[in-house]
N, C-alpha and C. Protein backbone atom coordinates (compact mmCIF):
# COMPACT_ATOMS: atom_id res chain seq x y z
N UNK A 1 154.84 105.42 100.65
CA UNK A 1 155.11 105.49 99.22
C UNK A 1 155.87 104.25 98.79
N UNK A 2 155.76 103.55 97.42
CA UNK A 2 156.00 102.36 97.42
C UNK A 2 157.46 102.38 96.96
N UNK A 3 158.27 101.35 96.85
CA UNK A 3 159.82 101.90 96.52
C UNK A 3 160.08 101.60 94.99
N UNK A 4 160.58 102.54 94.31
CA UNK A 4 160.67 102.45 93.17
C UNK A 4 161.71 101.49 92.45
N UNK A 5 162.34 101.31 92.78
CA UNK A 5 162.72 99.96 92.53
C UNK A 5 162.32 98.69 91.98
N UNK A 6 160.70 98.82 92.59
CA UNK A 6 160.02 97.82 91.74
C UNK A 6 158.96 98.78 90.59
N UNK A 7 159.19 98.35 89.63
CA UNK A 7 158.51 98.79 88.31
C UNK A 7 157.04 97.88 88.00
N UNK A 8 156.20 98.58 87.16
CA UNK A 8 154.74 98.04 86.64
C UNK A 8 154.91 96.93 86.42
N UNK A 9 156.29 96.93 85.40
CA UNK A 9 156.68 95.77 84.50
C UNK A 9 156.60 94.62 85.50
N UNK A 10 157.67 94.79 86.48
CA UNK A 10 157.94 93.48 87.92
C UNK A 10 156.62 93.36 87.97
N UNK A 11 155.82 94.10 88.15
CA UNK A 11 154.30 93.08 89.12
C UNK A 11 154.28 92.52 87.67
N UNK A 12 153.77 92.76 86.86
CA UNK A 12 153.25 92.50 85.69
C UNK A 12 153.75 91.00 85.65
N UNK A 13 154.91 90.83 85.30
CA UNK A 13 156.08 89.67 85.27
C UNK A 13 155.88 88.80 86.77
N UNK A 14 155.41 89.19 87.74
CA UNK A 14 155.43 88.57 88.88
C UNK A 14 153.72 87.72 89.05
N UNK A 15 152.99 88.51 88.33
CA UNK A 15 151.37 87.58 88.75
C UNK A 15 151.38 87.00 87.44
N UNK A 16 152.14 87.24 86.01
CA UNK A 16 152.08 86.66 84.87
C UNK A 16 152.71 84.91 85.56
N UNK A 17 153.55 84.63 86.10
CA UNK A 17 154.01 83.74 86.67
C UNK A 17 153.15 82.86 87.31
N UNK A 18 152.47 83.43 88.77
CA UNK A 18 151.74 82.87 89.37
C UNK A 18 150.13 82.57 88.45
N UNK A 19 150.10 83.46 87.49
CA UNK A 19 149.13 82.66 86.79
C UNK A 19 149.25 81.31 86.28
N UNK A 20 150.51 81.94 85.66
CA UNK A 20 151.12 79.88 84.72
C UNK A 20 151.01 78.88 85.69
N UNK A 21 151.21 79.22 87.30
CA UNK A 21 151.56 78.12 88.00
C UNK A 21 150.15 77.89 88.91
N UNK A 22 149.48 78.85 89.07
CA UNK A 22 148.01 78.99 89.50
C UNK A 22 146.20 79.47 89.36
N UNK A 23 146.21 79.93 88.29
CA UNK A 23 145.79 80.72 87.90
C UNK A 23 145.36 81.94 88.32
N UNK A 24 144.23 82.94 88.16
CA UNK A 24 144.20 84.03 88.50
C UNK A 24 143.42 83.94 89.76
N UNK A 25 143.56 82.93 90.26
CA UNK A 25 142.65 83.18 91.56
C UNK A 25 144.04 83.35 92.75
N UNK A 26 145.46 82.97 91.77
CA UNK A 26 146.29 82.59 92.90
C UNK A 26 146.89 83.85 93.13
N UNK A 27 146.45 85.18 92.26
CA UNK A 27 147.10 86.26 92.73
C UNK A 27 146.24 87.11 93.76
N UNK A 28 147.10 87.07 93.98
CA UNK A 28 146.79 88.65 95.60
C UNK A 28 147.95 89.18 95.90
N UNK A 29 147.65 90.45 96.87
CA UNK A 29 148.40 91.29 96.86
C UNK A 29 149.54 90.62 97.55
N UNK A 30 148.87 90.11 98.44
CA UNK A 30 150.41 89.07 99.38
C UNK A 30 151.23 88.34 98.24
N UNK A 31 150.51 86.97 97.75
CA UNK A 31 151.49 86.57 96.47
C UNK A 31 152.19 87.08 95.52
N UNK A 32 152.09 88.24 94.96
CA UNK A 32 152.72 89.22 94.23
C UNK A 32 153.40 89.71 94.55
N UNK A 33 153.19 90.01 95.93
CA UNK A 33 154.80 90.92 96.60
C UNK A 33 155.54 89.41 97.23
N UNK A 34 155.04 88.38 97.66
CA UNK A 34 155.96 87.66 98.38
C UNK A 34 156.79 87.21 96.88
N UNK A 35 156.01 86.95 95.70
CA UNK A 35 157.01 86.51 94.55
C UNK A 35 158.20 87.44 94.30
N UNK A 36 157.69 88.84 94.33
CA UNK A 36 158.70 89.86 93.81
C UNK A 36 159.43 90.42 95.09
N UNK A 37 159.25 90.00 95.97
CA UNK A 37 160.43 90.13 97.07
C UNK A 37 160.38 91.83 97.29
N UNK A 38 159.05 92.16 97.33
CA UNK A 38 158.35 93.34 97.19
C UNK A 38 157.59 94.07 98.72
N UNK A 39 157.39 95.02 99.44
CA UNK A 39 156.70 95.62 100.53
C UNK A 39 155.43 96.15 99.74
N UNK A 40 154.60 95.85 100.33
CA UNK A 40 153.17 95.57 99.85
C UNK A 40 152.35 97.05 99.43
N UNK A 41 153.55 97.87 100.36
CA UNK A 41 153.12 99.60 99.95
C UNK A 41 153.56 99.32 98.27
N UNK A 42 154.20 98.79 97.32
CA UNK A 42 155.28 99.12 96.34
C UNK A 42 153.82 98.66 95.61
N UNK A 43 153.24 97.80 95.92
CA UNK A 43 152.08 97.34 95.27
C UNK A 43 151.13 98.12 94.71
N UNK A 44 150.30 98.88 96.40
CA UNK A 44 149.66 99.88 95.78
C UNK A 44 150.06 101.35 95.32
N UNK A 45 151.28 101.19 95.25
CA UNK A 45 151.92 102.49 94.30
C UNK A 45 151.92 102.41 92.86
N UNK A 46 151.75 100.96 92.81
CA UNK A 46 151.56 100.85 91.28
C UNK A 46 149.83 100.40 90.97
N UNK A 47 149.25 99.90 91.57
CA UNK A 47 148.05 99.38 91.42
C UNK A 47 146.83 100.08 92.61
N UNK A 48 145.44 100.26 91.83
CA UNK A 48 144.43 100.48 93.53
C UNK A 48 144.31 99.28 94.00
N UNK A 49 144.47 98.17 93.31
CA UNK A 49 143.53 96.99 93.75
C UNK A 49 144.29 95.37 92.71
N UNK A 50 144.29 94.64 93.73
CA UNK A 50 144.10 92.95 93.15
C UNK A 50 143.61 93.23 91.70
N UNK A 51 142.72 93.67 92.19
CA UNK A 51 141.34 93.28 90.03
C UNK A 51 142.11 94.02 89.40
N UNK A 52 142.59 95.49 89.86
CA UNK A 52 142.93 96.44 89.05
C UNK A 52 144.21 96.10 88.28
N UNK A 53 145.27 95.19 89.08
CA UNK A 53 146.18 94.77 88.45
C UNK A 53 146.02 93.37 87.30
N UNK A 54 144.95 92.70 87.51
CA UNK A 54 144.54 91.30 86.86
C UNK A 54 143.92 92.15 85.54
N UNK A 55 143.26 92.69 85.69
CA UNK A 55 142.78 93.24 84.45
C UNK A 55 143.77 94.00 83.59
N UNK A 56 144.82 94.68 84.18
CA UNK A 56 145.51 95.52 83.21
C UNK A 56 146.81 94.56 82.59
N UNK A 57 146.99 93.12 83.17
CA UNK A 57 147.76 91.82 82.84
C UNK A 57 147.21 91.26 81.84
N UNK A 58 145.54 91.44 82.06
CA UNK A 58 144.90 90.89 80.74
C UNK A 58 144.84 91.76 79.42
N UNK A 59 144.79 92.61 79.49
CA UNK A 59 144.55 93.61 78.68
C UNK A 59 146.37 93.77 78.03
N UNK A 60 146.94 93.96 78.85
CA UNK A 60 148.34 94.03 78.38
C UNK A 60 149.07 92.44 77.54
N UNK A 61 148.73 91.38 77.71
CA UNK A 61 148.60 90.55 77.26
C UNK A 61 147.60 90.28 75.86
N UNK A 62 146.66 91.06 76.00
CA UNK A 62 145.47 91.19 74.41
C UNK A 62 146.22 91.97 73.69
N UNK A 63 146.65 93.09 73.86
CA UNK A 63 147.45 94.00 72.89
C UNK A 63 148.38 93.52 72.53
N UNK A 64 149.00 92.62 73.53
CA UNK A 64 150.51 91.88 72.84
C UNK A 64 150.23 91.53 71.93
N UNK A 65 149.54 90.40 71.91
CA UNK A 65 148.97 89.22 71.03
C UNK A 65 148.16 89.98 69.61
N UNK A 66 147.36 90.78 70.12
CA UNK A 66 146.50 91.11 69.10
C UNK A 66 147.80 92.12 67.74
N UNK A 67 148.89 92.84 68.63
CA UNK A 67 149.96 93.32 67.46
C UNK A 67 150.27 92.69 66.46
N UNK A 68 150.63 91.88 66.23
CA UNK A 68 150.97 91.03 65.40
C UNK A 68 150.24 90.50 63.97
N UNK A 69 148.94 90.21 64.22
CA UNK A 69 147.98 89.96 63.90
C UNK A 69 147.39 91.22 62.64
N UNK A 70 147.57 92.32 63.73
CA UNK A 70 146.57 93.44 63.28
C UNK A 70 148.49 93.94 61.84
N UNK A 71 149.51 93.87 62.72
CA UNK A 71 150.46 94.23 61.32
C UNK A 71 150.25 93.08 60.21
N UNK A 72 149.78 92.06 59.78
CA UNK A 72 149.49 91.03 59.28
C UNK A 72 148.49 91.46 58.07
N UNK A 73 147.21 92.21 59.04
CA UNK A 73 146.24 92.39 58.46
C UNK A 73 146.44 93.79 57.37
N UNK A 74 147.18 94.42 58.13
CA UNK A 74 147.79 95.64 57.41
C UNK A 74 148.12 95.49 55.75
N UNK A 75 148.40 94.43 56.01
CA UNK A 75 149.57 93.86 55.11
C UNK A 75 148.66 92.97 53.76
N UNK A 76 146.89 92.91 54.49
CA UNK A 76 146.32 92.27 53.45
C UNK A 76 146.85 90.80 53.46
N UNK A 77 147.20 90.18 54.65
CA UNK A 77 147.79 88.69 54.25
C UNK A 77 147.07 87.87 55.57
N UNK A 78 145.97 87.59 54.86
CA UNK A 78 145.32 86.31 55.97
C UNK A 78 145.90 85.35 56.16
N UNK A 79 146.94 85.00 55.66
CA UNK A 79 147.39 83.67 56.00
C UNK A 79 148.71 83.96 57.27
N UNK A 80 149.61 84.87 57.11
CA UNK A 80 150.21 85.61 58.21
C UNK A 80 149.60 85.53 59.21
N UNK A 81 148.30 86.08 59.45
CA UNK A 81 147.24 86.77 60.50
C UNK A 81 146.92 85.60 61.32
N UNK A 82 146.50 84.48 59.98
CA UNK A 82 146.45 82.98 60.81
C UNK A 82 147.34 82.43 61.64
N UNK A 83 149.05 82.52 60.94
CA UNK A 83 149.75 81.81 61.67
C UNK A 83 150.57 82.65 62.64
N UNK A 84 149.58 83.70 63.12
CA UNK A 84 150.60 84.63 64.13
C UNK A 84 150.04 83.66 65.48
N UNK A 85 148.92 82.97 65.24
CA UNK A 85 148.87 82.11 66.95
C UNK A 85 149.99 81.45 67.15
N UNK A 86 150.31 80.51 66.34
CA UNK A 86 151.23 79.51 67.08
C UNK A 86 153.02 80.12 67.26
N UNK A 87 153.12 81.10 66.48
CA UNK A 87 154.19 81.89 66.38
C UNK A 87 154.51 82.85 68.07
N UNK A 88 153.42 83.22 68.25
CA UNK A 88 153.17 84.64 69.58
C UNK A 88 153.54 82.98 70.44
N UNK A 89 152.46 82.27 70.52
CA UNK A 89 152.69 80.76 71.59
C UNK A 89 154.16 81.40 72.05
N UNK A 90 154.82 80.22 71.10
CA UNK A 90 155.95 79.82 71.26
C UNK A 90 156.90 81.13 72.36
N UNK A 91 156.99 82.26 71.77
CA UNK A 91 157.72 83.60 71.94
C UNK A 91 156.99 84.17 73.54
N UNK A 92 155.66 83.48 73.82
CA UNK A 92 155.08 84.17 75.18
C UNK A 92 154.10 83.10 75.35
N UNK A 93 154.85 81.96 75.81
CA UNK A 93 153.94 80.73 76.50
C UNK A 93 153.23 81.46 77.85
N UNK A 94 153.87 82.06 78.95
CA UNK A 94 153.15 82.13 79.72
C UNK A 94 151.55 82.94 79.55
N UNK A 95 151.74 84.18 78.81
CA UNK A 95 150.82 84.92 78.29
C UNK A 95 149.47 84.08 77.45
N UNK A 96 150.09 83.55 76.48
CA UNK A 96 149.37 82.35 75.89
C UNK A 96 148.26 81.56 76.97
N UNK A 97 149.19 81.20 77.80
CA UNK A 97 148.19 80.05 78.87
C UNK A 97 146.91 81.41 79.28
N UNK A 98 147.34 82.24 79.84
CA UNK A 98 146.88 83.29 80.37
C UNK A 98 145.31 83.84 79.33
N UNK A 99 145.76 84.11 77.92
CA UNK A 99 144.69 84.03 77.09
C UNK A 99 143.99 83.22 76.41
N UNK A 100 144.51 82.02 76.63
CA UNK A 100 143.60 80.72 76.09
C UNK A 100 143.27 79.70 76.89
N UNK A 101 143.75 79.65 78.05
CA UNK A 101 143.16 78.18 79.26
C UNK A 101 142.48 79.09 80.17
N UNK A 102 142.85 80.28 80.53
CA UNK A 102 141.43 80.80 81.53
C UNK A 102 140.88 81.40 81.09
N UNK A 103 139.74 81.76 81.78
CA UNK A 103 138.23 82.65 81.44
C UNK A 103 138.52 83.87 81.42
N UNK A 104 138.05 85.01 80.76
CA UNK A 104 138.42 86.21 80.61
C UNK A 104 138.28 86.83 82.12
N UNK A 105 137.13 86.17 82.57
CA UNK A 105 135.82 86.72 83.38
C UNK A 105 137.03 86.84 84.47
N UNK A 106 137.77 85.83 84.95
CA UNK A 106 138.78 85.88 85.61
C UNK A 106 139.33 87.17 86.05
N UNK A 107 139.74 87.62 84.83
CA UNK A 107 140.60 88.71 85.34
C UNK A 107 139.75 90.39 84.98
N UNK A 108 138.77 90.35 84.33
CA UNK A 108 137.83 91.14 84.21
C UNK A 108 136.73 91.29 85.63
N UNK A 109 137.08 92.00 87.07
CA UNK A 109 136.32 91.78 87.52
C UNK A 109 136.33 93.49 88.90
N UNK A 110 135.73 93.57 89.57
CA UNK A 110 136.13 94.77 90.30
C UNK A 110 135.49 96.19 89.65
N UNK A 111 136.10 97.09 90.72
CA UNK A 111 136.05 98.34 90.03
C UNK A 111 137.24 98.94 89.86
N UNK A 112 137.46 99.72 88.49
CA UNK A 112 138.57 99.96 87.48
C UNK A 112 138.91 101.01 87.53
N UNK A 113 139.76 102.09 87.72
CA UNK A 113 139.96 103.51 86.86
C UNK A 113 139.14 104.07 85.92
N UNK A 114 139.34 105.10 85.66
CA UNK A 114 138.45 105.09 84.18
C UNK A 114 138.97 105.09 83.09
N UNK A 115 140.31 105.26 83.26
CA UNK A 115 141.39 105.25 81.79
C UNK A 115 141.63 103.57 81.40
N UNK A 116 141.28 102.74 82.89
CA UNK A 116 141.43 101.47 82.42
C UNK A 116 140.17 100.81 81.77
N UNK A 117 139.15 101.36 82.41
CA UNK A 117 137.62 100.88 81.81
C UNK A 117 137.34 101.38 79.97
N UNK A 118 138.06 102.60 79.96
CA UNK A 118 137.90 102.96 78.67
C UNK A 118 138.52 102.26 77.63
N UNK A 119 140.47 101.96 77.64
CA UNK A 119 140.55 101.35 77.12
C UNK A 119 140.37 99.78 76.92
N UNK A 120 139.69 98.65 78.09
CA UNK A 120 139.48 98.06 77.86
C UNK A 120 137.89 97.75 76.83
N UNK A 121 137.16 99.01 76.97
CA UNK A 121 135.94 99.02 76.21
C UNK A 121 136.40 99.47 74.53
N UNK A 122 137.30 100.15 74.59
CA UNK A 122 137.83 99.97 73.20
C UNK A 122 138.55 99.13 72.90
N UNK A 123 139.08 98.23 73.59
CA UNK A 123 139.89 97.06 72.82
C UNK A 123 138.93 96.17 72.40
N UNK A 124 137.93 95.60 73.75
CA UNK A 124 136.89 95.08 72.84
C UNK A 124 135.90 95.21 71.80
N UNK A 125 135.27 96.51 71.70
CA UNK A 125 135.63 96.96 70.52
C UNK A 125 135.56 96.43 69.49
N UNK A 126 136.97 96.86 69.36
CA UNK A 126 137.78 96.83 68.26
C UNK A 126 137.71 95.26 67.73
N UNK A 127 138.06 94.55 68.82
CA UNK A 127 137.87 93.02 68.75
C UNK A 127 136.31 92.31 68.11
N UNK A 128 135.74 93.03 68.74
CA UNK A 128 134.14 92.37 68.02
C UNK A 128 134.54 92.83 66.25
N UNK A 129 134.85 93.98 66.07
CA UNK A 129 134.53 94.41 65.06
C UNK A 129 135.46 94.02 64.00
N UNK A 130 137.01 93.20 64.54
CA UNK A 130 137.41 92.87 63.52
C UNK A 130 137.07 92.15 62.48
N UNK A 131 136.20 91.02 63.28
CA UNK A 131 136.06 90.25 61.84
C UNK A 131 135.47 90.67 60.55
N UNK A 132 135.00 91.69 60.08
CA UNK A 132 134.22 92.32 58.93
C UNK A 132 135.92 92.29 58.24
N UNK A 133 137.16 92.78 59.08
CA UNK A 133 138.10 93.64 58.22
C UNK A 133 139.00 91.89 58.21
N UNK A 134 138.93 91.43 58.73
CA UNK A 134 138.85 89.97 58.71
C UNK A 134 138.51 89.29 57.12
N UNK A 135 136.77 89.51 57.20
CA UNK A 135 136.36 88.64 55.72
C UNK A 135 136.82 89.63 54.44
N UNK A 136 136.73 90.77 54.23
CA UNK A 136 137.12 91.80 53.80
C UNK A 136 138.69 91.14 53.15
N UNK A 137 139.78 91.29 53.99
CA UNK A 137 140.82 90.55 53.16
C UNK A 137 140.73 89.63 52.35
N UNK A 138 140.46 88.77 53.65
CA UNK A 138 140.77 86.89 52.77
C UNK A 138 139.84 87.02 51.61
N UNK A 139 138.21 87.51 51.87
CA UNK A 139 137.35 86.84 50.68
C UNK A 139 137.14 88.00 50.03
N UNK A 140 137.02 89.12 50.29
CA UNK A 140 136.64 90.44 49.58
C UNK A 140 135.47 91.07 49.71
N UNK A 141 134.78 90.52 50.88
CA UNK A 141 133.38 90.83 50.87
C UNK A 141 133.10 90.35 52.43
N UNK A 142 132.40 91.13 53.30
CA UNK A 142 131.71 91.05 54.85
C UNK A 142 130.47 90.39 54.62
N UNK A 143 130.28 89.52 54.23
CA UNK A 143 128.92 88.63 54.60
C UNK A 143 128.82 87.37 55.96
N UNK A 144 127.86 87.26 56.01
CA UNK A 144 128.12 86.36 57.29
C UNK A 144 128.66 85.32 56.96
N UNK A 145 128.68 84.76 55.89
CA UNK A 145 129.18 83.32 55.72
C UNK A 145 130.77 83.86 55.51
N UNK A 146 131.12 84.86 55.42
CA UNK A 146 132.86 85.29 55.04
C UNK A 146 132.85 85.92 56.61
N UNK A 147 132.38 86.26 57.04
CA UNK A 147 133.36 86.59 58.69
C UNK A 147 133.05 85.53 59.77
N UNK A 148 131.94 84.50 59.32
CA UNK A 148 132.20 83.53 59.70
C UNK A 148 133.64 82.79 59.55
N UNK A 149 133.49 82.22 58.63
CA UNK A 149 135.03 81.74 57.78
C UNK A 149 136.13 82.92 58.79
N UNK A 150 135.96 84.04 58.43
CA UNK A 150 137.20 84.81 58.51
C UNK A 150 137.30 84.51 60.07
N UNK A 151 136.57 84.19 61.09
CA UNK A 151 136.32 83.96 62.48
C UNK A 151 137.71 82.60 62.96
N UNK A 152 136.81 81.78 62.03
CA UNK A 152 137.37 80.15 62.08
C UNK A 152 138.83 80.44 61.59
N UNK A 153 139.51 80.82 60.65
CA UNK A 153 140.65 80.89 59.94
C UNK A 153 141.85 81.81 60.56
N UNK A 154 141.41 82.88 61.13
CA UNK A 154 142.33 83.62 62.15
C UNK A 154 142.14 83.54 63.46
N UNK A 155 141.09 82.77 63.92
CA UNK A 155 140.96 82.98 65.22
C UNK A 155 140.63 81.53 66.23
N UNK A 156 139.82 80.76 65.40
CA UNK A 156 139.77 79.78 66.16
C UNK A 156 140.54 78.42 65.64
N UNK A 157 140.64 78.21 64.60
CA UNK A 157 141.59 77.39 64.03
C UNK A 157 142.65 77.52 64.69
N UNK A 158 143.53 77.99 64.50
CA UNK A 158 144.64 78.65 65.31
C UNK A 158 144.68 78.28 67.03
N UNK A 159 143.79 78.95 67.33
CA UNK A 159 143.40 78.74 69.18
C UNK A 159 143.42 77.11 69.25
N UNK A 160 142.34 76.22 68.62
CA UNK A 160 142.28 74.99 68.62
C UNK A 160 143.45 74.26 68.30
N UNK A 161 144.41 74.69 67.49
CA UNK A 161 145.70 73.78 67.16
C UNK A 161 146.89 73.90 68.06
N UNK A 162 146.46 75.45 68.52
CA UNK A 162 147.38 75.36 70.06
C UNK A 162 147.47 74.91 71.16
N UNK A 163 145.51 75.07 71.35
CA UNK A 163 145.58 74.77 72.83
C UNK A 163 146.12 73.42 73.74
N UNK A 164 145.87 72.07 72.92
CA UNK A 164 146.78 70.93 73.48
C UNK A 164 148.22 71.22 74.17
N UNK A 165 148.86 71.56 73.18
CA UNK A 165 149.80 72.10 73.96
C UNK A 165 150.67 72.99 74.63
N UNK A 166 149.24 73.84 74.83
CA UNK A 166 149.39 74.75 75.95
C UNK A 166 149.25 73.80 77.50
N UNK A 167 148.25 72.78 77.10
CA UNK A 167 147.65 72.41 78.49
C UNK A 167 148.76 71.06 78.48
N UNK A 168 149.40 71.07 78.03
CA UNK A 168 150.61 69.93 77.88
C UNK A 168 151.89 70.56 78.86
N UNK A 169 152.00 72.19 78.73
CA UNK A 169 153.34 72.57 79.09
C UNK A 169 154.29 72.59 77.79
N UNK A 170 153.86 72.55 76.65
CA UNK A 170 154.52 72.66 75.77
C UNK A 170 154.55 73.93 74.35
N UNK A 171 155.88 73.55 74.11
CA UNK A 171 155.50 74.25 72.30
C UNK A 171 154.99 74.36 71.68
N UNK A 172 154.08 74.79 70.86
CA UNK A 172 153.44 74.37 69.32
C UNK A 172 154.68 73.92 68.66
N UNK A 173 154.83 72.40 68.25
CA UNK A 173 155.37 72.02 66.96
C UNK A 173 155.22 72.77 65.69
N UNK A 174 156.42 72.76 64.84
CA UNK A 174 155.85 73.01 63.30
C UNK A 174 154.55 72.38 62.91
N UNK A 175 154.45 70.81 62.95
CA UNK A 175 153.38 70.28 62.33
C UNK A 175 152.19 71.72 62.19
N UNK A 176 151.78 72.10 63.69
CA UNK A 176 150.87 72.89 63.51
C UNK A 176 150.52 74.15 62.92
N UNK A 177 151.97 74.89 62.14
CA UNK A 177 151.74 75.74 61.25
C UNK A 177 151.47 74.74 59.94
N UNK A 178 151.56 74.20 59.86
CA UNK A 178 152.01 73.09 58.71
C UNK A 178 150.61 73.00 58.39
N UNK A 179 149.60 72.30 59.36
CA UNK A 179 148.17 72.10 59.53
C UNK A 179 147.29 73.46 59.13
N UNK A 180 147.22 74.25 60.18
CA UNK A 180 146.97 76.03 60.07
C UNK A 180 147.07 76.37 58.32
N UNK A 181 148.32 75.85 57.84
CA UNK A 181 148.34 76.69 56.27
C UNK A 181 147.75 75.97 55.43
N UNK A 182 147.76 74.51 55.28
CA UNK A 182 147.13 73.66 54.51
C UNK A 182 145.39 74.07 54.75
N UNK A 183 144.96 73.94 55.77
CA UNK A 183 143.59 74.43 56.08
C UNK A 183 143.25 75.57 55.59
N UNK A 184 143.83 76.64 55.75
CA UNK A 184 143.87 77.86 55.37
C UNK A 184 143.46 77.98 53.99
N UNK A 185 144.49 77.03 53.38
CA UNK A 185 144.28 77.35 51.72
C UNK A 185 143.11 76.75 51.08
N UNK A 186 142.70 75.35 51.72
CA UNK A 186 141.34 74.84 51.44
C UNK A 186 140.45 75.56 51.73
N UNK A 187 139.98 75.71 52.87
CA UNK A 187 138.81 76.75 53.27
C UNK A 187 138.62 77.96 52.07
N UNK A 188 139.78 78.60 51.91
CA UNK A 188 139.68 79.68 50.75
C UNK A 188 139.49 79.18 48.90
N UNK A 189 140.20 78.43 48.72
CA UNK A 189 139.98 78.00 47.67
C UNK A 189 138.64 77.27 47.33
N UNK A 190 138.01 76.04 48.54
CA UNK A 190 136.55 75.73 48.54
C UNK A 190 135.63 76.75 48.63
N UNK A 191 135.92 78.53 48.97
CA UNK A 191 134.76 79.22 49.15
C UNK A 191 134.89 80.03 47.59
N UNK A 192 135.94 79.98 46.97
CA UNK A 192 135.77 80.68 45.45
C UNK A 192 135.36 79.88 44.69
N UNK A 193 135.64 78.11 45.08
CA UNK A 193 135.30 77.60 43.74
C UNK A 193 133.37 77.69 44.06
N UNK A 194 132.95 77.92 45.47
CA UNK A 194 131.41 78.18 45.47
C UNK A 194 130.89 79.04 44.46
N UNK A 195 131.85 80.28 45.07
CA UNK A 195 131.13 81.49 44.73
C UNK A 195 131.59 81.81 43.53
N UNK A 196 132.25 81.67 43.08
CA UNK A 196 133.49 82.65 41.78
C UNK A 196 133.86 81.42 41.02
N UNK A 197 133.78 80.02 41.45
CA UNK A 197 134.33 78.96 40.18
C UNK A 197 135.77 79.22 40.03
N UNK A 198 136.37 79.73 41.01
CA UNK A 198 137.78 79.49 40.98
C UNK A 198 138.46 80.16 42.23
N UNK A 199 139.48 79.79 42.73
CA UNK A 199 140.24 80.36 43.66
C UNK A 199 139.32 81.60 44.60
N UNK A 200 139.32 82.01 45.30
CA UNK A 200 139.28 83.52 46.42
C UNK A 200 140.14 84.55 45.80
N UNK A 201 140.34 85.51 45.36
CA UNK A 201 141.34 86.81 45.05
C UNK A 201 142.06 86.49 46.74
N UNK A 202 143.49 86.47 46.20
CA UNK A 202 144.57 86.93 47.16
C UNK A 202 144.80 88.49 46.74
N UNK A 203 144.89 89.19 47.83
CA UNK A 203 145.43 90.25 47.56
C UNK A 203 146.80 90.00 47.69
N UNK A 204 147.31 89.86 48.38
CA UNK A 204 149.19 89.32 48.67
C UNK A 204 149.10 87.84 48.61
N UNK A 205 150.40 87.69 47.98
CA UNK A 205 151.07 86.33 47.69
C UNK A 205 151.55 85.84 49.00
N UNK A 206 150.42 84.30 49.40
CA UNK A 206 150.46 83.73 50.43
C UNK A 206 151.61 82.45 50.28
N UNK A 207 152.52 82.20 51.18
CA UNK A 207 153.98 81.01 51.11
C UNK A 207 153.24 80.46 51.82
């Protein structure tokens, strides 16, 4: 039986590490316990398997990230929603590297539980399907050319202004909210003066 002493959280915190410094190929069960100064029973008391723990790091890492975002959206404020990338960065660099410099495929791999297979099939999900609730805010309407847009403006804009310096070892600077909001407001304002001859409807007052 593994010793309780070490918690989910410790592994969690212990291969989140060896990712930043290796990626996910560098965890195994040995590296995880030799980081956490751990007996390898403590391992599988918390985990069945290597994959089983990589996947629930990834997944626990998507929900982080994706919180923020989704209270944003709550809130009817695409421009929030936008600048929750470089904001989460800063507050969970290692996590960050973890969801934007490696491949999902990485840590998606094995056979799973079924409570873990389920909710990872509903997170994604949920994820495909945001962007409708995505164009829906910013423009007021789910067409492809608005969850396109709504794609670029919360999701990859954002990813792209970070990732340099993720792969730097660094911060996001201000500049790059700075960039993120200025863009933000063009993109929206060039798609009303298309469609509507003036501005996009804000539902909330964007700073």
């Amino acid at each position: 039986m593994g010793n309780p002493k070490f918690s989910q959280e410790n592994f969690f915190e212990a291969a989140l590490e060896i990712v930043a410094d290796r990626g996910a190929a560098g965890v195994t069960v040995a590296s995880v316990s030799e980081r956490l100064g751990s007996p390898r029973g403590s391992f599988y008391h918390r985990f069945a398997s290597r994959d089983v723990l990589l996947a629930s790091l990834w997944l626990r890492a998507v929900l982080g990230f994706q919180a923020g975002i989704s209270i944003a959206l709550d809130a009817e404020d695409g421009l929030a929603a936008s600048l929750h990338t470089p904001a989460w960065v800063r507050k969970h660099p290692d996590e960050a590297c973890l969801l934007l410099l490696f491949d999902r495929r990485d840590f998606l791999k094995g056979e799973w539980p079924a409570e873990l297979r389920e909710r990872i099939a509903e997170m994604t999900q949920r994820m495909e399907g945001g962007s409708h609730k995505w164009a829906r805010i910013i423009f007021g309407k789910e067409g492809r050319e608005e969850v396109r847009l709504a794609q670029f403006l919360i999701s990859e804009l954002p990813v792209a202004a970070v990732r340099q310096h993720l792969l730097r070892g660094e911060k996001p600077p201000e500049l790059i909210d700075r960039i993120i909001r200025a863009t933000y407001r063009a993109v929206v304002a060039d798609y009303g003066r298309r469609k509507n001859g003036s501005p996009a409807r804000r539902r909330k007052k964007e700073a």
